[in-house]
Protein backbone atom coordinates (compact mmCIF):
# COMPACT_ATOMS: atom_id res chain seq x y z
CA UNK A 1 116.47 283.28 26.61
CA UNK A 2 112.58 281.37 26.93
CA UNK A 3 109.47 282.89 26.71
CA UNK A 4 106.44 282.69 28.46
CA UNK A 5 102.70 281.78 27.03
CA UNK A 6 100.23 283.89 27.63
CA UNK A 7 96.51 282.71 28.03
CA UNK A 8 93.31 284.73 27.90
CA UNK A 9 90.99 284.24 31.00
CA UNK A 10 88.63 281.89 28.46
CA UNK A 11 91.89 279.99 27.57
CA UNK A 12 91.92 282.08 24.24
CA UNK A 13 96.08 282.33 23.16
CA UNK A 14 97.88 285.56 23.01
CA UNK A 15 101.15 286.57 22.38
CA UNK A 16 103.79 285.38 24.28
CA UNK A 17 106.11 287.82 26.68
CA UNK A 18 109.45 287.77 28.45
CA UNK A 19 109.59 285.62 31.41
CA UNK A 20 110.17 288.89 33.35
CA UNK A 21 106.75 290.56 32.36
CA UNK A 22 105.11 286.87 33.52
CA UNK A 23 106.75 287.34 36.68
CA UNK A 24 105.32 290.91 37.32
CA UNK A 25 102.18 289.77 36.24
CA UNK A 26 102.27 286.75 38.62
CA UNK A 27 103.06 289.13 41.42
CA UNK A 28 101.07 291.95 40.98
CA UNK A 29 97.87 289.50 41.38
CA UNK A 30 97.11 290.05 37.45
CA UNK A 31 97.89 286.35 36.13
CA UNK A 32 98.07 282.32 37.44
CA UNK A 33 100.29 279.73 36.45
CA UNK A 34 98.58 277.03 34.31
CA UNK A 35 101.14 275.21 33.24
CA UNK A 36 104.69 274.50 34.42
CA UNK A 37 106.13 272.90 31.61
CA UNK A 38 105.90 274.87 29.04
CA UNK A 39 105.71 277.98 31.42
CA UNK A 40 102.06 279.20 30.69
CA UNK A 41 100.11 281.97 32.59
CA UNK A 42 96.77 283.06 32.37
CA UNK A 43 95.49 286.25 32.91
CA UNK A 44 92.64 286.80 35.63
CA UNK A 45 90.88 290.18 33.93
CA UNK A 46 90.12 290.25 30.15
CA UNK A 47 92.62 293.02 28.17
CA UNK A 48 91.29 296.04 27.44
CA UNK A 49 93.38 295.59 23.85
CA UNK A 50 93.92 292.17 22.58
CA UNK A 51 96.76 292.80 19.68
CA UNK A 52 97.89 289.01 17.90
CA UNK A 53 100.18 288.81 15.33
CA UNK A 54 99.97 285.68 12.75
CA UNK A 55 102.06 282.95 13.24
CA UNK A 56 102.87 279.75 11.37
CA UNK A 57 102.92 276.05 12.70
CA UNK A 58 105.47 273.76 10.80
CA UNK A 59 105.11 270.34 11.24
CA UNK A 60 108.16 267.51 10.26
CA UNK A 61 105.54 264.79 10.10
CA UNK A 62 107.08 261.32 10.39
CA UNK A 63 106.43 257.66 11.65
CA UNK A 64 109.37 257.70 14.43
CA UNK A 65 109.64 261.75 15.57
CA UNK A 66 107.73 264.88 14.65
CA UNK A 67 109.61 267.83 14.43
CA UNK A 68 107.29 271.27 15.36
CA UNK A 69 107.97 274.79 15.62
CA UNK A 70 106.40 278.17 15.39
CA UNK A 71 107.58 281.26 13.59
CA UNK A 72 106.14 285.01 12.49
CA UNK A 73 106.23 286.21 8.94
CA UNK A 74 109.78 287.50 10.32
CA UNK A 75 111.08 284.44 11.10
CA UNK A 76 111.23 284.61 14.96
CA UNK A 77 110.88 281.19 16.30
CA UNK A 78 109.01 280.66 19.21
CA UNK A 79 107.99 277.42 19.99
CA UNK A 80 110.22 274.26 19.56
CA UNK A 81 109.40 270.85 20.09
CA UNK A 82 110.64 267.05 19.16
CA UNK A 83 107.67 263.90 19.93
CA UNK A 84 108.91 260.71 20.16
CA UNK A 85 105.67 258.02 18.73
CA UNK A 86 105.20 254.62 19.86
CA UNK A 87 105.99 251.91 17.94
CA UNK A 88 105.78 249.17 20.68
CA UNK A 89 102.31 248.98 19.86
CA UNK A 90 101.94 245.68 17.95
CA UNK A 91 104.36 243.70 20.31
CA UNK A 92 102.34 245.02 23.37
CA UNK A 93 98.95 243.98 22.26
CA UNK A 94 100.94 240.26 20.99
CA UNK A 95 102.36 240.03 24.66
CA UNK A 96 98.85 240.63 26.10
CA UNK A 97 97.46 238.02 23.87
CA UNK A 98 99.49 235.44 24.53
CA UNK A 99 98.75 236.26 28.31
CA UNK A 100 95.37 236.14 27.98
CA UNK A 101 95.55 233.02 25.69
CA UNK A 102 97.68 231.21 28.45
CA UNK A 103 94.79 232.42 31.37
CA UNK A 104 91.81 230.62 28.73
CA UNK A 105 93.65 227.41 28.69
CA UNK A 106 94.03 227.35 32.09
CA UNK A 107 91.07 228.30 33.75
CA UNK A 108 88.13 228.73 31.14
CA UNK A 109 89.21 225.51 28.52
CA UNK A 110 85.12 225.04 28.66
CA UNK A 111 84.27 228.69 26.93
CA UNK A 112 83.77 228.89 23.11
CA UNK A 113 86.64 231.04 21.57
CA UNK A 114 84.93 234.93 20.86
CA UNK A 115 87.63 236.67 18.85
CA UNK A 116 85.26 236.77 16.07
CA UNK A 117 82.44 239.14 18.11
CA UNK A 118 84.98 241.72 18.48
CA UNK A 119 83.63 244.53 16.13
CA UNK A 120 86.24 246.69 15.67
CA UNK A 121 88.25 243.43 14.04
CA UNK A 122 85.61 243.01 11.61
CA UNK A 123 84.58 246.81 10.55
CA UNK A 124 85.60 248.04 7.30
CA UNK A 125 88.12 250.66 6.72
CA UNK A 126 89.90 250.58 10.07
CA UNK A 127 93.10 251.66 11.06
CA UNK A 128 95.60 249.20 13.13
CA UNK A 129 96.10 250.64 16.58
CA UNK A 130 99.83 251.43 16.18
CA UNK A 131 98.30 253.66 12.56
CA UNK A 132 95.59 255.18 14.99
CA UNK A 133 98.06 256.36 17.84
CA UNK A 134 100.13 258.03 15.14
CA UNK A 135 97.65 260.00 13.57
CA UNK A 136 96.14 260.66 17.08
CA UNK A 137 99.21 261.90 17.95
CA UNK A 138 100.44 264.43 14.97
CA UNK A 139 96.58 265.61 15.92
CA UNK A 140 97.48 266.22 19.22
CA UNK A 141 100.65 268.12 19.23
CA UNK A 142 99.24 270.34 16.51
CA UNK A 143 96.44 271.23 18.60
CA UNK A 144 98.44 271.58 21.55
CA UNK A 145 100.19 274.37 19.81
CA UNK A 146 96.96 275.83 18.94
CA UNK A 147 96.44 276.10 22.58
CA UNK A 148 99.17 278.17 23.27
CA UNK A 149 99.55 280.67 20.53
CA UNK A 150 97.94 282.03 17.83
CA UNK A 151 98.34 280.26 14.93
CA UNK A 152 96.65 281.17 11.68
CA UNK A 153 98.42 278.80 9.26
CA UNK A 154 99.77 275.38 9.30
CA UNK A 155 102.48 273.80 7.44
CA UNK A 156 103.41 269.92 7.26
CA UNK A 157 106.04 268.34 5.52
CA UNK A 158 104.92 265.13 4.24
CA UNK A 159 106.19 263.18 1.49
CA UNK A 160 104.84 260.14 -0.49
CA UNK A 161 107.07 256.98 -0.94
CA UNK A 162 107.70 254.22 -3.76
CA UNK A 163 107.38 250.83 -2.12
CA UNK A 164 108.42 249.59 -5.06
CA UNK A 165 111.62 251.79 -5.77
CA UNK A 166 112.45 251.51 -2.12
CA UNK A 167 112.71 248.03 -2.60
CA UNK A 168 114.58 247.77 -6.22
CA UNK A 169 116.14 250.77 -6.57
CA UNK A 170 116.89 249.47 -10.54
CA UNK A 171 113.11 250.63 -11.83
CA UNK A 172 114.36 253.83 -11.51
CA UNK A 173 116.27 253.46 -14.17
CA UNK A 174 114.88 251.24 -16.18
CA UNK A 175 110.90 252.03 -16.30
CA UNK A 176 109.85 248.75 -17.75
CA UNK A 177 110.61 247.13 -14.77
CA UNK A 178 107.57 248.73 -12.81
CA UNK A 179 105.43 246.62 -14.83
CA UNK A 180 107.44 243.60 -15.72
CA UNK A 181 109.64 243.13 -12.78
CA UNK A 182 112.63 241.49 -11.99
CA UNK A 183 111.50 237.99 -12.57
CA UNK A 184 109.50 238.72 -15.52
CA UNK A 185 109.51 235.82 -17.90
CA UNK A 186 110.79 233.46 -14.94
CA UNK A 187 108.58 230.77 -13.13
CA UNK A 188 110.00 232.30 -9.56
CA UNK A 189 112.52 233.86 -7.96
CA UNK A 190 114.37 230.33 -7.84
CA UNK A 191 114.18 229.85 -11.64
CA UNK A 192 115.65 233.22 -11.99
CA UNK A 193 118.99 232.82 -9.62
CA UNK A 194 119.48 229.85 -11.62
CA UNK A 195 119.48 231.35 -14.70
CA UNK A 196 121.57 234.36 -13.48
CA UNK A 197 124.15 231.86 -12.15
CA UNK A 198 124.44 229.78 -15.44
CA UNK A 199 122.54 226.52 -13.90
CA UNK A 200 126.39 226.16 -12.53
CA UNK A 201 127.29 225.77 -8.57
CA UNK A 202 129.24 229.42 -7.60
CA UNK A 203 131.64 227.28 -5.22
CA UNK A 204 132.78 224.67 -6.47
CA UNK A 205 131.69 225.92 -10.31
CA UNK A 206 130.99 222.07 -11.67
CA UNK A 207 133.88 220.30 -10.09
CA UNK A 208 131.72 218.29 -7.65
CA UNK A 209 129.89 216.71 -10.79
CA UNK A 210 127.00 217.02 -8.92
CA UNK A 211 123.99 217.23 -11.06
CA UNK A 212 121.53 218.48 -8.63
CA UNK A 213 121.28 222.41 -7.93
CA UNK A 214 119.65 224.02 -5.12
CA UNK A 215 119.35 227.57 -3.93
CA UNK A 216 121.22 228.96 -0.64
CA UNK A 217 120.39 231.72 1.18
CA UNK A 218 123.36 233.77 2.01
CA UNK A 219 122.47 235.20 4.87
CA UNK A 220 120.17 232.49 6.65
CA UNK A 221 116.65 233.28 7.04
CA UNK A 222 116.98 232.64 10.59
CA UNK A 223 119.03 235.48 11.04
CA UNK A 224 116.53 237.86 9.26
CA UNK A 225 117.82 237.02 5.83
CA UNK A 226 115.99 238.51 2.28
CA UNK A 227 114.66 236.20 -0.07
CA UNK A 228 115.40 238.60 -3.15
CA UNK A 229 118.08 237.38 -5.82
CA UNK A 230 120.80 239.98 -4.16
CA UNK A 231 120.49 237.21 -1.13
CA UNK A 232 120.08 233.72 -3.22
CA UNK A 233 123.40 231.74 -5.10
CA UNK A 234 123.19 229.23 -6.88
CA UNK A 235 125.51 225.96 -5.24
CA UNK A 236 125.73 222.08 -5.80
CA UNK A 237 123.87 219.67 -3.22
CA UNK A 238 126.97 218.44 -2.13
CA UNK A 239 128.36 221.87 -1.47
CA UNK A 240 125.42 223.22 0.12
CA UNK A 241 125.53 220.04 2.08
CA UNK A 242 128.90 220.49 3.18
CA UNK A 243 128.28 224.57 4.06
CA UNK A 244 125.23 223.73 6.68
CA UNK A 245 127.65 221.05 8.16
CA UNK A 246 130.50 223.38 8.68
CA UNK A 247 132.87 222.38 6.36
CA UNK A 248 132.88 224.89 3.45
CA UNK A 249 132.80 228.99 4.03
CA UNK A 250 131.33 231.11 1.21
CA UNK A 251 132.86 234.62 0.79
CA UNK A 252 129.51 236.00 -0.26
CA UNK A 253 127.93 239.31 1.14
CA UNK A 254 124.45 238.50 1.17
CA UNK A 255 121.21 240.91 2.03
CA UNK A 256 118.99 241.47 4.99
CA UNK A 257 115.34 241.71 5.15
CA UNK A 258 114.59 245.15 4.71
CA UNK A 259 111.58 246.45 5.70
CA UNK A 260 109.28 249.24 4.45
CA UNK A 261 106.88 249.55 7.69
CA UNK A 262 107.51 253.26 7.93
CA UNK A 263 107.34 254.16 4.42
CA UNK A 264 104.33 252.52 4.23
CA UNK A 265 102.76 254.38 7.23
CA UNK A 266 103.42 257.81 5.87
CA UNK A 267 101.85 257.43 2.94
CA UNK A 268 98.41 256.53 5.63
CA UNK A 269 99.45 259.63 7.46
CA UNK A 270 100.14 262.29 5.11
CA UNK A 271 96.52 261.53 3.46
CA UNK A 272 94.83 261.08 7.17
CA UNK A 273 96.23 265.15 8.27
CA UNK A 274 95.52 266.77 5.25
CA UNK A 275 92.02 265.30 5.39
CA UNK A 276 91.72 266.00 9.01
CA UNK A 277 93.32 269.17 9.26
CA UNK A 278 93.51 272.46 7.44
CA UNK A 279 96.76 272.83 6.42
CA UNK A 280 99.49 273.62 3.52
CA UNK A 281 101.71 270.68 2.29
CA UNK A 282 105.80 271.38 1.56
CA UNK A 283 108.53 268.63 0.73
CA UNK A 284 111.28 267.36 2.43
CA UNK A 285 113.89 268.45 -1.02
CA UNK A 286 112.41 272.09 -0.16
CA UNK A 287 112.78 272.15 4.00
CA UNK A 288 116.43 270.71 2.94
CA UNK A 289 117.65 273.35 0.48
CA UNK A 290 116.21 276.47 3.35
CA UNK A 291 117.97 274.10 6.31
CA UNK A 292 121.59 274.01 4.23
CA UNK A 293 120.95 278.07 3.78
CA UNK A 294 120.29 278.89 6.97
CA UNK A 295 123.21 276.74 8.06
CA UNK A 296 121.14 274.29 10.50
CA UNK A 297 122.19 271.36 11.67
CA UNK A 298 120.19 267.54 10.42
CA UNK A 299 117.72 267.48 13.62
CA UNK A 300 113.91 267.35 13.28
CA UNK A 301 113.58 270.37 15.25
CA UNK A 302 115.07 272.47 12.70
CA UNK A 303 113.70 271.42 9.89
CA UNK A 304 109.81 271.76 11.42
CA UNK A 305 111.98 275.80 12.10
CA UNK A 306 112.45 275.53 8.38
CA UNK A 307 108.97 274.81 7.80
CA UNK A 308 107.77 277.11 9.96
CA UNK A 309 109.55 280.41 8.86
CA UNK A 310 108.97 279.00 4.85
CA UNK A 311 112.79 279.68 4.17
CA UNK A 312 113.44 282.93 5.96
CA UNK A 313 116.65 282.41 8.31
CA UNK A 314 115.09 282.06 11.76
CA UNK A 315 115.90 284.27 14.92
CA UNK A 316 115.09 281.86 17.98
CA UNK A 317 113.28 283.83 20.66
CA UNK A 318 113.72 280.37 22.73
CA UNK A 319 116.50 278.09 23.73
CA UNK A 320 114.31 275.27 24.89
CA UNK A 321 113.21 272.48 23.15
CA UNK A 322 109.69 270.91 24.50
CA UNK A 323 110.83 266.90 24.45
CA UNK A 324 107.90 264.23 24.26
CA UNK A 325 107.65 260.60 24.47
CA UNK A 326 104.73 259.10 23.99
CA UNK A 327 103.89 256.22 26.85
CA UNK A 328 100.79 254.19 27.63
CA UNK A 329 97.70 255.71 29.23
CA UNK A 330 98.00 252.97 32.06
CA UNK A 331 99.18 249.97 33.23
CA UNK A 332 97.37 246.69 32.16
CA UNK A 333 99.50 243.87 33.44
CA UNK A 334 97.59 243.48 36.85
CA UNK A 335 99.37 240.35 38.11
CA UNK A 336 102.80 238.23 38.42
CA UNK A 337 103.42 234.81 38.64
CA UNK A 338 102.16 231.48 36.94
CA UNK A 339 98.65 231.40 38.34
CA UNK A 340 98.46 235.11 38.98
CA UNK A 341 99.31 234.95 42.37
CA UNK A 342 100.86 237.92 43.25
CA UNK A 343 99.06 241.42 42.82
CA UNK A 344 100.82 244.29 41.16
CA UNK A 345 99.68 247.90 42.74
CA UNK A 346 98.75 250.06 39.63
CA UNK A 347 97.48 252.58 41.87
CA UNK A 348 99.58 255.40 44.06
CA UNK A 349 102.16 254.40 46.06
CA UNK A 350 102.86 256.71 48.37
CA UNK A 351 101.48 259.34 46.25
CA UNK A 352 103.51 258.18 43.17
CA UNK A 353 102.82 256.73 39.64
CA UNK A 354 104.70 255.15 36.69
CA UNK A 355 106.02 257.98 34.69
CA UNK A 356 105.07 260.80 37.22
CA UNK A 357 107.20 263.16 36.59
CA UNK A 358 109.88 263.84 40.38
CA UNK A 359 112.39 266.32 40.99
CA UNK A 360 115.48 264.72 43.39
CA UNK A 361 118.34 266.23 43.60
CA UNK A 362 117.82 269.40 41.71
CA UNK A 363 117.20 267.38 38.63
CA UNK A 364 113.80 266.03 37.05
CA UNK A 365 113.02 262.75 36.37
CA UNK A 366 110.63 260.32 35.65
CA UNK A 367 109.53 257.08 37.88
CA UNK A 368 109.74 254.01 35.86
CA UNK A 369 108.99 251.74 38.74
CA UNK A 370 107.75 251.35 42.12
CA UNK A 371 108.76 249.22 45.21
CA UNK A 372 106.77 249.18 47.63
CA UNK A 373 109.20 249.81 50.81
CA UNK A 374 109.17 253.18 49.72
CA UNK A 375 111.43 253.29 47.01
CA UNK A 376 111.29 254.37 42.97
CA UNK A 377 113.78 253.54 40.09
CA UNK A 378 114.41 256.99 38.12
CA UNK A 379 114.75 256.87 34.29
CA UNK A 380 115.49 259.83 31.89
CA UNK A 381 113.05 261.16 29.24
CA UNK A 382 114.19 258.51 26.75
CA UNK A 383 113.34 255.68 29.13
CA UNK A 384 116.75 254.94 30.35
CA UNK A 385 116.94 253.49 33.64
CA UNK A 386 119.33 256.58 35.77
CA UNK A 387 121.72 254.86 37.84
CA UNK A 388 121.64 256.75 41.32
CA UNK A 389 123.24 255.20 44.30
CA UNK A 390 121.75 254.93 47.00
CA UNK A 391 118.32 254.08 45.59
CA UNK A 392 115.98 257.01 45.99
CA UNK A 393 113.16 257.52 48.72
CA UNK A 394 109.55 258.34 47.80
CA UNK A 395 110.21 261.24 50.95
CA UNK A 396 113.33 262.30 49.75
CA UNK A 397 111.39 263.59 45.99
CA UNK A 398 108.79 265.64 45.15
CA UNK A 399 106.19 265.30 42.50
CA UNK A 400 106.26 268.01 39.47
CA UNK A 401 103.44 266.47 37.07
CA UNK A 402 101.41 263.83 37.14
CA UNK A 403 101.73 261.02 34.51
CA UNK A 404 100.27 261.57 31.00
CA UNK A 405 99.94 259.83 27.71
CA UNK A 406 102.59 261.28 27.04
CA UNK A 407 105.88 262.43 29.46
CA UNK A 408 107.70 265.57 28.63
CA UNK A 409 110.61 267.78 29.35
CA UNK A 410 112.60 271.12 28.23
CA UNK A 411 116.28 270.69 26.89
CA UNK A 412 118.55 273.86 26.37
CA UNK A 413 119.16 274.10 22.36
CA UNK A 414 122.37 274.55 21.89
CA UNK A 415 124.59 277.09 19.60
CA UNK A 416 121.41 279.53 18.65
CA UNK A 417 121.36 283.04 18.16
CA UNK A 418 118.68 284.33 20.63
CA UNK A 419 116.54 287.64 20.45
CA UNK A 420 113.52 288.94 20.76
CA UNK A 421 111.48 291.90 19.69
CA UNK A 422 109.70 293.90 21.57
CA UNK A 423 106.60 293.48 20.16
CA UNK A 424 106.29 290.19 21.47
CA UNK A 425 107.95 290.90 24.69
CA UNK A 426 105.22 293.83 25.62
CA UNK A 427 101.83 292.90 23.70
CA UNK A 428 100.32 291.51 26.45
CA UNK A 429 101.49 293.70 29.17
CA UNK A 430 99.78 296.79 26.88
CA UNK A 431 96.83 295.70 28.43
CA UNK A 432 97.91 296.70 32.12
């Protein structure tokens, strides 16, 4: 079953109704269709009787996916949604340098170098771009949701993270080391392996009679090897010698670099929403214990349902789940070749964008590039390229949406119990 959103003639939200009600509504002259995906209609006369029941917003903040639902105090669920964030941030802007760095040594070697000017690199207390477009976007789907129903409360899941204990998982049980640290009473971390290892070579354990000891890396820091202890041993010149030149294999497990990017982030971004919006704060321990209850699967969509009916076992009034990806605003690389010599069309071809979203076929997809004979390569909502033989025509599909900052589509949930009560099926049709 799906629901439709109901919107006020001012845009105010009202209670959703059964897609049947929209439909009489639709025909009867009494409502519009503003949006397609999520089905939204807006009334035309203002209700005699406007009756709104509270609902909660839960939010599964996070640095990858947001989770977001909405529930009443009963637990019906009626809004369900999963946003994929950017991270390809930082490599985009690094690409664009380097293109623009290539362009100034050919063509304007005479111009003083102005990355200094820039203000936003030099202003204090800034946010990186990739930090920005996350907050932006937890921002944005909350008040997206605000735009559709009425919500009176709002709920995030956030959590605060350790660096430190992420990293060595040993000061958690031994408290000292939070101050002292591993390598506490050691010059480095190279004076320390050689201590742990007895100032004795692990291979060949002395029988080299070599007196000088150096530290290996296990796992080569050319293949994205850690520089912590768990990844350092202790081995003889002429063994280590011998194990770059192929000639001696160490049975070692050794240690990756980890990397604490996204821990790091949400600490940003659970301070930057409750400062920004008004909202109550629950923990992931709690949204686990209600999900395990309630007999919900690990996804991010149930847990924001969690979150969202603050433990009570839900009742989903919906089977679709609202799917977002978050994509650039536009397209920046305008050329091809070495010396720019071939122009790329950013604009419409034949009425078509990147990432407009086309129906073909029955299906919906989403154009993730243009040729400009007439023809498009299709790609699903998780930017995967859809192989369709022959290639499809620009005439042969028909624009749904235009492109967005972000692309979205509905997915079927599957295995939910489905109902609805009445009193959000007829609230708005009381009016008529």
């Amino acid at each position: 079953m799906n629901i439709a959103y109901v919107l006020s003639p001012d845009k105010a939200p009202l209670m959703p109704c059964q897609p049947v009600i929209a439909r009489l509504l639709l025909k009867e002259g009494k409502a519009k269709v503003r949006h397609r995906t999520p089905f939204t209609i807006q009334l035309l006369a203002q209700p005699e009787q406007i009756y709104t029941q509270p609902f909660t917003h839960g939010v599964d903040t996070g640095s990858v996916v947001i989770g977001s639902a909405v529930a009443d105090e009963r637990g019906f669920v009626v809004y369900l949604s999963e946003v994929q964030i950017r991270n390809d941030i930082a490599e985009t802007m690094k690409e664009r340098a380097r293109a623009r760095r290539n362009r100034r040594n050919r063509k304007t070697r005479y111009r003083p170098m102005r990355w200094l000017n820039r203000k936003n690199s030099i202003k204090q207390g800034r946010f990186s771009p990739t930090m920005k477009s996350k907050i932006d976007t937890h921002l944005r789907e909350i008040r997206f949701v605000q735009s559709l129903l009425p919500i009176t409360s709002i709920v995030l899941e956030t959590g605060t993270f350790d660096p430190h204990a992420l990293k060595n998982p040993e000061v958690l049980h031994n408290k000292w080391l939070y101050q002292k640290g591993i390598n506490y009473g050691y010059a480095n971390t190279k004076a320390y392996v050689l201590t742990r290892d007895g100032y004795l070579c692990q291979h060949c354990k002395g029988k080299s009679k070599e007196t000088r000891l150096e530290v290996h890396h296990i796992i080569f820091r050319s293949q994205n090897g850690s520089d912590e202890e768990a990844n350092l041993l202790t081995l003889c010149k002429t063994c280590h010698d011998g194990l770059h030149a192929g000639t001696i294999t160490l049975k070692r497990t050794g240690k990756k670099k980890g990397t604490l990017r996204h821990a790091t982030q949400m600490n940003s971004i659970r301070i930057q929403l409750l400062k920004r919006v008004e909202a109550e704060e629950t923990w992931g321990f709690v949204t686990k214990e209600h999900r395990i209850l309630a007999g919900l699967p690990k996804e991010h969509v149930f847990d924001a349902t969690m979150i969202a009916t603050r433990g009570v076992k839900p009742t989903f009034c919906t089977t679709s789940v609202l799917s977002k990806r978050c994509v650039s605003d536009g397209d920046y690389q305008q050329t091809k070749g070495v010396r720019s010599e071939q122009r790329i069309t950013t604009g419409k071809i034949s009425g078509f964008r990147k990432f407009d979203k086309v129906r073909y076929l029955g299906q919906e997809y989403f154009i993730k590039g243009r040729i400009s004979t007439g023809y498009a390569i299709l790609m699903d909502i998780s930017g995967n390229k859809v192989a369709l033989k022959p290639i499809p025509k620009f005439d042969k599909m028909k624009r749904v949406n235009a492109r967005s900052s972000w692309i979205m589509l509905q997915r079927t949930m599957l295995n939910s119990s489905c109902s609805i009560t009445s009193s959000l099926s007829v609230s708005t049709a009381k009016a008529f």
